[in-house]
C-alpha atoms as a PDB file:
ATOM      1  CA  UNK A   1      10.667  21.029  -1.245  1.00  0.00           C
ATOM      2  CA  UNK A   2      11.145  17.409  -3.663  1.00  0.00           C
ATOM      3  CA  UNK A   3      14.322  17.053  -1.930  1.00  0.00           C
ATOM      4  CA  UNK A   4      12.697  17.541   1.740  1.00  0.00           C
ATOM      5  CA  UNK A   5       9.530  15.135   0.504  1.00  0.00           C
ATOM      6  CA  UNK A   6      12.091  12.608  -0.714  1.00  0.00           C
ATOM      7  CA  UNK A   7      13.472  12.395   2.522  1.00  0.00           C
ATOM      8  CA  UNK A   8      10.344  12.346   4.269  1.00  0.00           C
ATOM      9  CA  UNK A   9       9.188   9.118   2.171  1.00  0.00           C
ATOM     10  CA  UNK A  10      12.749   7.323   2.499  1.00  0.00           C
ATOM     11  CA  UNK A  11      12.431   7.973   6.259  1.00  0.00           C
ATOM     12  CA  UNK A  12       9.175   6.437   6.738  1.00  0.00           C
ATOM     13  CA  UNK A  13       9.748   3.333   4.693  1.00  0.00           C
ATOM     14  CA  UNK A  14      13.428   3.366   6.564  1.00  0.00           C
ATOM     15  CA  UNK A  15      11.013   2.970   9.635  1.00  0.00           C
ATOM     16  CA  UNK A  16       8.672   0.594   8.357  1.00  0.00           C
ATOM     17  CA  UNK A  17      11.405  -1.640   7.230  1.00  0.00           C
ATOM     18  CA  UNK A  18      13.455  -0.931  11.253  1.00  0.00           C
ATOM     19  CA  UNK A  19      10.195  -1.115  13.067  1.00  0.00           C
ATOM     20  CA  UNK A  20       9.691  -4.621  14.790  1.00  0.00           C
ATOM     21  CA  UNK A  21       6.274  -5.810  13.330  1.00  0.00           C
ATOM     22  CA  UNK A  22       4.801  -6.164  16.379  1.00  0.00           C
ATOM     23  CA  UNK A  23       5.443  -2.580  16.578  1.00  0.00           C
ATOM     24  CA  UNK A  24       3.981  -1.716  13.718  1.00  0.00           C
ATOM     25  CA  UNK A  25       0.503   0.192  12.854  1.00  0.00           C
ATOM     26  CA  UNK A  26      -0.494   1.753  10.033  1.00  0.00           C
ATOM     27  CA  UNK A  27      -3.635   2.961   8.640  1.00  0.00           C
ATOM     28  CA  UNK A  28      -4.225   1.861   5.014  1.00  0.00           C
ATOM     29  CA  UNK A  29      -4.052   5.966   3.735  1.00  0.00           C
ATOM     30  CA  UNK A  30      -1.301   6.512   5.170  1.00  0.00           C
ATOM     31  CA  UNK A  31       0.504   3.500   3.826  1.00  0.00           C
ATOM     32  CA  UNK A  32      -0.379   3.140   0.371  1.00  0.00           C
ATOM     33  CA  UNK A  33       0.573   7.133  -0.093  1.00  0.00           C
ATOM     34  CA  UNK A  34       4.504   6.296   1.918  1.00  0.00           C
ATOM     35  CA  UNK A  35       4.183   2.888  -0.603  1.00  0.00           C
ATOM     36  CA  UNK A  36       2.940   4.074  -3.908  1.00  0.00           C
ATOM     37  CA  UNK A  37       4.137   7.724  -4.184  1.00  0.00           C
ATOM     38  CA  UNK A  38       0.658   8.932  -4.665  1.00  0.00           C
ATOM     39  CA  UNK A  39       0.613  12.449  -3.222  1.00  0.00           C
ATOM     40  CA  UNK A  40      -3.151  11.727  -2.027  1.00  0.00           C
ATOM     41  CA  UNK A  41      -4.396  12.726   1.584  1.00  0.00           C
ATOM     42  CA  UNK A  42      -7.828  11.989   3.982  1.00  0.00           C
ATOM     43  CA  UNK A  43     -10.044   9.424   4.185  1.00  0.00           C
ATOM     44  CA  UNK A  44      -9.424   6.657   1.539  1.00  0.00           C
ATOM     45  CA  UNK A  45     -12.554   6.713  -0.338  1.00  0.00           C
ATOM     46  CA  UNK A  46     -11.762  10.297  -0.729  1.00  0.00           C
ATOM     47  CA  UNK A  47      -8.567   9.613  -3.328  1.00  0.00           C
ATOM     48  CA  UNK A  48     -10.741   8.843  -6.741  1.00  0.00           C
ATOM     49  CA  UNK A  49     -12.451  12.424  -6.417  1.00  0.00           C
ATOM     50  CA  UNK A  50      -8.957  13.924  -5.204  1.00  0.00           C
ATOM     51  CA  UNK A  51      -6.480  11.993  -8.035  1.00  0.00           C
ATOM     52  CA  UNK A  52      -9.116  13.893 -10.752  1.00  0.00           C
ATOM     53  CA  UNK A  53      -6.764  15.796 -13.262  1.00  0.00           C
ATOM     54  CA  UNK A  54      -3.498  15.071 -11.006  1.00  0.00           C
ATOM     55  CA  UNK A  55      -3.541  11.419 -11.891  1.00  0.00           C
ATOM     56  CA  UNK A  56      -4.545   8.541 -14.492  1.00  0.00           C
ATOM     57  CA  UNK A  57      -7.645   6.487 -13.415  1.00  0.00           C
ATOM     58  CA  UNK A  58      -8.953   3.550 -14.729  1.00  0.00           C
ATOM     59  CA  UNK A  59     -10.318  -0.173 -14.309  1.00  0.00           C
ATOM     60  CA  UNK A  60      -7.459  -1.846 -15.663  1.00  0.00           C
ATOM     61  CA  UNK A  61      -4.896  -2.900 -12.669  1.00  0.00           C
ATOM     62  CA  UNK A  62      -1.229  -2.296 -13.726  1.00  0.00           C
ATOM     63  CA  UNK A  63       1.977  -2.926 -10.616  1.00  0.00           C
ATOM     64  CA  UNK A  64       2.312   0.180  -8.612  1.00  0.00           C
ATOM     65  CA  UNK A  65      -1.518   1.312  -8.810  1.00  0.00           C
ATOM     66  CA  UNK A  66      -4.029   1.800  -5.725  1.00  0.00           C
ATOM     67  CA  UNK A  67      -7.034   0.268  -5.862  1.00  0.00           C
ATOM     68  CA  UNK A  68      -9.334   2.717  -4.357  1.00  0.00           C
ATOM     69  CA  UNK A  69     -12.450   1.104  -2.287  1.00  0.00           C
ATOM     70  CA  UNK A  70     -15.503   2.324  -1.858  1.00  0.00           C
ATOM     71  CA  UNK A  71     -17.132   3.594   1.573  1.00  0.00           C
ATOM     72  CA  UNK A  72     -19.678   1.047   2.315  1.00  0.00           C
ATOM     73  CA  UNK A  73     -21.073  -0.543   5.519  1.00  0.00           C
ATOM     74  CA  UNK A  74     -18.613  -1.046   8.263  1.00  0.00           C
ATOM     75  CA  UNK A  75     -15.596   0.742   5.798  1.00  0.00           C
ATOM     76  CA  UNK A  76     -17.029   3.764   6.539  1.00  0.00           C
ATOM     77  CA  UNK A  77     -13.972   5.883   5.183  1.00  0.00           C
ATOM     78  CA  UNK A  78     -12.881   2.750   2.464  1.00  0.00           C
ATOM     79  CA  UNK A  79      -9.835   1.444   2.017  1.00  0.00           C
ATOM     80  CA  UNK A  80      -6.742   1.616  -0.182  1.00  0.00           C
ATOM     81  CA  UNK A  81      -4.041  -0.722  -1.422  1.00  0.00           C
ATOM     82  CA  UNK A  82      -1.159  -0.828  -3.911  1.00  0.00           C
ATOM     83  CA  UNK A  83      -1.023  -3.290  -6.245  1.00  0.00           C
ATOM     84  CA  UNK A  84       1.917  -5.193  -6.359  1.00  0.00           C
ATOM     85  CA  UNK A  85       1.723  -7.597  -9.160  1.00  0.00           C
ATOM     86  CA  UNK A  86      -1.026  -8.480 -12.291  1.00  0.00           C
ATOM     87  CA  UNK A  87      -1.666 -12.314 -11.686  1.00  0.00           C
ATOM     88  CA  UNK A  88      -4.305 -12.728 -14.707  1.00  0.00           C
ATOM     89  CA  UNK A  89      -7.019 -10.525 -15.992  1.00  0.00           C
ATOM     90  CA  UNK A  90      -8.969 -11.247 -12.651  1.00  0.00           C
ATOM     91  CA  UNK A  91      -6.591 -11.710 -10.217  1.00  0.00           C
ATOM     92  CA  UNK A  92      -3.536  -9.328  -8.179  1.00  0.00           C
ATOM     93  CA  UNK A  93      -2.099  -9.237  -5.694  1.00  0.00           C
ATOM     94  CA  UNK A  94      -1.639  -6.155  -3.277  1.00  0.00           C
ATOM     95  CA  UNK A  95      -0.053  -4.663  -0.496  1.00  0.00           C
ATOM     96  CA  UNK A  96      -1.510  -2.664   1.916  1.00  0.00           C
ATOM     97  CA  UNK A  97      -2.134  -1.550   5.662  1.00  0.00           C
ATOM     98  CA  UNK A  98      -4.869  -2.328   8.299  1.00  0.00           C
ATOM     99  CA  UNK A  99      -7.245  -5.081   6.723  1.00  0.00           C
ATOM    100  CA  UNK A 100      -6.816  -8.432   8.469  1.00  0.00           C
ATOM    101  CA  UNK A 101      -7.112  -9.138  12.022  1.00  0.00           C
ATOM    102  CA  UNK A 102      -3.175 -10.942  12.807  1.00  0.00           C
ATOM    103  CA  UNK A 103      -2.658 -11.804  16.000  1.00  0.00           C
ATOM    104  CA  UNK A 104      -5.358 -10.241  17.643  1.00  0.00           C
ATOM    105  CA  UNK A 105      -4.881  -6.613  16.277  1.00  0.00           C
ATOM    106  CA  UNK A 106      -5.280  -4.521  13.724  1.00  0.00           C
ATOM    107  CA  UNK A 107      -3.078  -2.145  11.911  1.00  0.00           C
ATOM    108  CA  UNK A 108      -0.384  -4.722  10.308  1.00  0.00           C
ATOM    109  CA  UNK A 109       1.161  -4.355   6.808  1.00  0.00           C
ATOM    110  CA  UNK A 110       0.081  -7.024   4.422  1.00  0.00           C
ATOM    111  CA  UNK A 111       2.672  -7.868   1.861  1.00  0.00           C
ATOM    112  CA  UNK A 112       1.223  -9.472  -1.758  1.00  0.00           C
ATOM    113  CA  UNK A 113      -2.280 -10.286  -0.467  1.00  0.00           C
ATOM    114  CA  UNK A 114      -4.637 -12.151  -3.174  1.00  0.00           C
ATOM    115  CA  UNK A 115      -7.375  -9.704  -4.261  1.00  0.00           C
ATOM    116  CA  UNK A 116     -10.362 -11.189  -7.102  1.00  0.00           C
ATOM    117  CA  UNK A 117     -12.338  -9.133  -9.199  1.00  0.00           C
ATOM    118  CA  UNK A 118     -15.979 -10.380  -8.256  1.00  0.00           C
ATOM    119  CA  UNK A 119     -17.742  -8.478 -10.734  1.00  0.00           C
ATOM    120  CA  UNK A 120     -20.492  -9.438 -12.914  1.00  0.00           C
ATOM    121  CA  UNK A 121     -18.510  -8.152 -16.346  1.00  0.00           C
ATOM    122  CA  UNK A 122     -15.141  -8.544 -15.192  1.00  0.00           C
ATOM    123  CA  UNK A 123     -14.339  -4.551 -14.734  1.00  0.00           C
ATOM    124  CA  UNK A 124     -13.211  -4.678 -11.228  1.00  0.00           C
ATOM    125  CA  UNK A 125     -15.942  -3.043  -9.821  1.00  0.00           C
ATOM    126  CA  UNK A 126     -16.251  -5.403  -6.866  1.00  0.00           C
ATOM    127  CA  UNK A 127     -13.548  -7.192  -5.585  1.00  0.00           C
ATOM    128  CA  UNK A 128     -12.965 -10.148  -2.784  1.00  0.00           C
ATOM    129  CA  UNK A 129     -10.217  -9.976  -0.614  1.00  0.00           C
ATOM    130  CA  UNK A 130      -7.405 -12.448   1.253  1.00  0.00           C
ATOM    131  CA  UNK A 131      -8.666 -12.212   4.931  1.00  0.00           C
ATOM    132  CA  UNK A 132      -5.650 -13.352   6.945  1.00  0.00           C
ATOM    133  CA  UNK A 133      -7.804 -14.944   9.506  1.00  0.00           C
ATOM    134  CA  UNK A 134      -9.346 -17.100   7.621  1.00  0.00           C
ATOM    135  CA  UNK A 135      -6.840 -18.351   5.221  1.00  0.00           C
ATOM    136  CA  UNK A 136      -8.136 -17.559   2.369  1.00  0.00           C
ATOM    137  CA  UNK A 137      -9.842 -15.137  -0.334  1.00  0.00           C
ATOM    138  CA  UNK A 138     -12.998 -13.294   2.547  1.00  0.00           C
ATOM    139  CA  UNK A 139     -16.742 -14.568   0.883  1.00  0.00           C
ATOM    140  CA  UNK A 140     -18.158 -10.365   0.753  1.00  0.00           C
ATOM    141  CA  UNK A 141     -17.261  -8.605  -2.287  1.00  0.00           C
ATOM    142  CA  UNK A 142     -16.251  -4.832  -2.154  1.00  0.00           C
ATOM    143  CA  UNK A 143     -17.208  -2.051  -4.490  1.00  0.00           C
ATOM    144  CA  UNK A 144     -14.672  -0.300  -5.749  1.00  0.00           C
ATOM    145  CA  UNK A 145     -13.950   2.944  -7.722  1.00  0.00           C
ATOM    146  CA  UNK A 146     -11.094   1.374  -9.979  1.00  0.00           C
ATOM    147  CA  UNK A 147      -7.044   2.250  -9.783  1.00  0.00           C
ATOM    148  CA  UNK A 148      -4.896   5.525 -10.005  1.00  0.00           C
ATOM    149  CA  UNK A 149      -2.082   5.057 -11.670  1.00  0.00           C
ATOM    150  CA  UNK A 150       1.082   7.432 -11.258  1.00  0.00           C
ATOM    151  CA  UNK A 151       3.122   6.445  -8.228  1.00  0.00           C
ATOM    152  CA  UNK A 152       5.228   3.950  -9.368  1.00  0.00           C
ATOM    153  CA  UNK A 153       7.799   5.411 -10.578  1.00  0.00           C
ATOM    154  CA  UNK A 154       8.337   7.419  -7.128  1.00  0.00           C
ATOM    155  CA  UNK A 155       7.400   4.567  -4.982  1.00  0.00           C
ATOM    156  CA  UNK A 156      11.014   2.881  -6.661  1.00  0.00           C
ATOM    157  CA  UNK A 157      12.872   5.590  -6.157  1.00  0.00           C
ATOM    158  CA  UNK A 158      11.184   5.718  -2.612  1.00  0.00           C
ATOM    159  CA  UNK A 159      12.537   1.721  -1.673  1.00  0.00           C
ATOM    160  CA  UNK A 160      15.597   2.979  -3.570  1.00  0.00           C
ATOM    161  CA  UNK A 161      16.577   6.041  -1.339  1.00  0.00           C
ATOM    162  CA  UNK A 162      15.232   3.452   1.668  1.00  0.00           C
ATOM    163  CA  UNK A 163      17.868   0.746   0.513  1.00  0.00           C
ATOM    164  CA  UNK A 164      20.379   3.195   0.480  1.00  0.00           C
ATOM    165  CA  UNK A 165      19.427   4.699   3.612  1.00  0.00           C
ATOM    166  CA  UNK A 166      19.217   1.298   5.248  1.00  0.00           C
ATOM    167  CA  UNK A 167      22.630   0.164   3.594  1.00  0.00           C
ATOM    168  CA  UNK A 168      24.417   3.862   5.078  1.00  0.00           C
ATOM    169  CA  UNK A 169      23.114   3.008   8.627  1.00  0.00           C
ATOM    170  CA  UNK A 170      24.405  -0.617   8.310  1.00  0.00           C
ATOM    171  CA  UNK A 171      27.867   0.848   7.122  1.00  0.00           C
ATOM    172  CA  UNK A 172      27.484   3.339   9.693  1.00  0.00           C
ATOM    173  CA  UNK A 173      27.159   1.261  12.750  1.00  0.00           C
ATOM    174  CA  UNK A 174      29.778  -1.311  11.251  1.00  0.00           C
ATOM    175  CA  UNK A 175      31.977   1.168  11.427  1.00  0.00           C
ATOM    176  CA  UNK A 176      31.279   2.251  14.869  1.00  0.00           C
ATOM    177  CA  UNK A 177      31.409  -1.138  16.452  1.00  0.00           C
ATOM    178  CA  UNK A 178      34.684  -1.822  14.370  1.00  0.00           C
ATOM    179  CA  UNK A 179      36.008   1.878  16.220  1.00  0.00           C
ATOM    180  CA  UNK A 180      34.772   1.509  19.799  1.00  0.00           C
ATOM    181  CA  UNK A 181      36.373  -1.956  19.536  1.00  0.00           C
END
């Protein structure tokens, strides 16, 4: 079963990383589970509830967390990204599926986007978030639940098994040119 879910993850980040990105769309669930490891399903806003007792919460962002959004107005089912670096005590940055509008659609990866805590005491219970068409950090501030923390470690090995994947297809086709040649 780990070895079949391993492969399932190193195939799907194998594709992300093939896939054309104007090929390309994701919805954020989806995404930040193949990206962070998380072994969280459904609707977004569903994953604080769900990660109770299977994974560490808390308001403190840490590399390799999700930042779990809160339904609210047009986010009906909220939204989830991976954190993928701790700027300063009010300030990451994340990566994550299906926010900005790029290029006229929806659905695109976002690699390292700038996200603000906008709360009141500083305990990232709203945040503001880099909105692609407008160049910078959006003006509306979204509530949040907090982070899970717990998929790091198998979102590495994820990229890992992808790089190697990715580097035994290169070799792969090298040699097949190199043959038919």
């Amino acid at each position: 079963m780990l070895k079949n879910a391993k492969f399932a993850m190193g195939a799907l980040l194998l594709a992300l990383i093939a896939t054309p990105a104007s090929a390309q769309s994701w919805q954020c669930a989806p995404f930040a589970r193949m990206f962070s490891g998380l072994q969280l399903f459904g609707n977004a806003y569903t994953w604080w509830q769900q990660a109770t007792g299977k994974y560490d919460r808390g308001t403190a962002p840490k590399a390799g967390a999700v930042l779990v959004f809160k339904a609210a107005g047009a986010m009906r089912v909220g939204h989830v990204a991976t954190v993928s670096k701790v700027i300063s005590d009010r300030v990451i940055e994340v990566t994550h599926a299906n926010w900005s509008i790029i290029n006229g659609r929806r659905g695109q990866v976002e690699r390292n986007v700038k996200v603000v805590d906008a709360s009141a005491n500083g305990d990232w219970s709203k945040v503001k978030v880099w909105y692609a068409p407008i160049h910078g950090v959006g003006i509306k501030a979204y509530p949040v639940y907090g982070f899970i923390y717990g998929g790091a470690k198998a979102a590495a090995k994820a990229v890992r098994d992808a790089d190697k994947a990715l580097d035994d297809a290169a070799l792969a086709k090298v040699e097949q040119i190199t043959s038919a040649g």
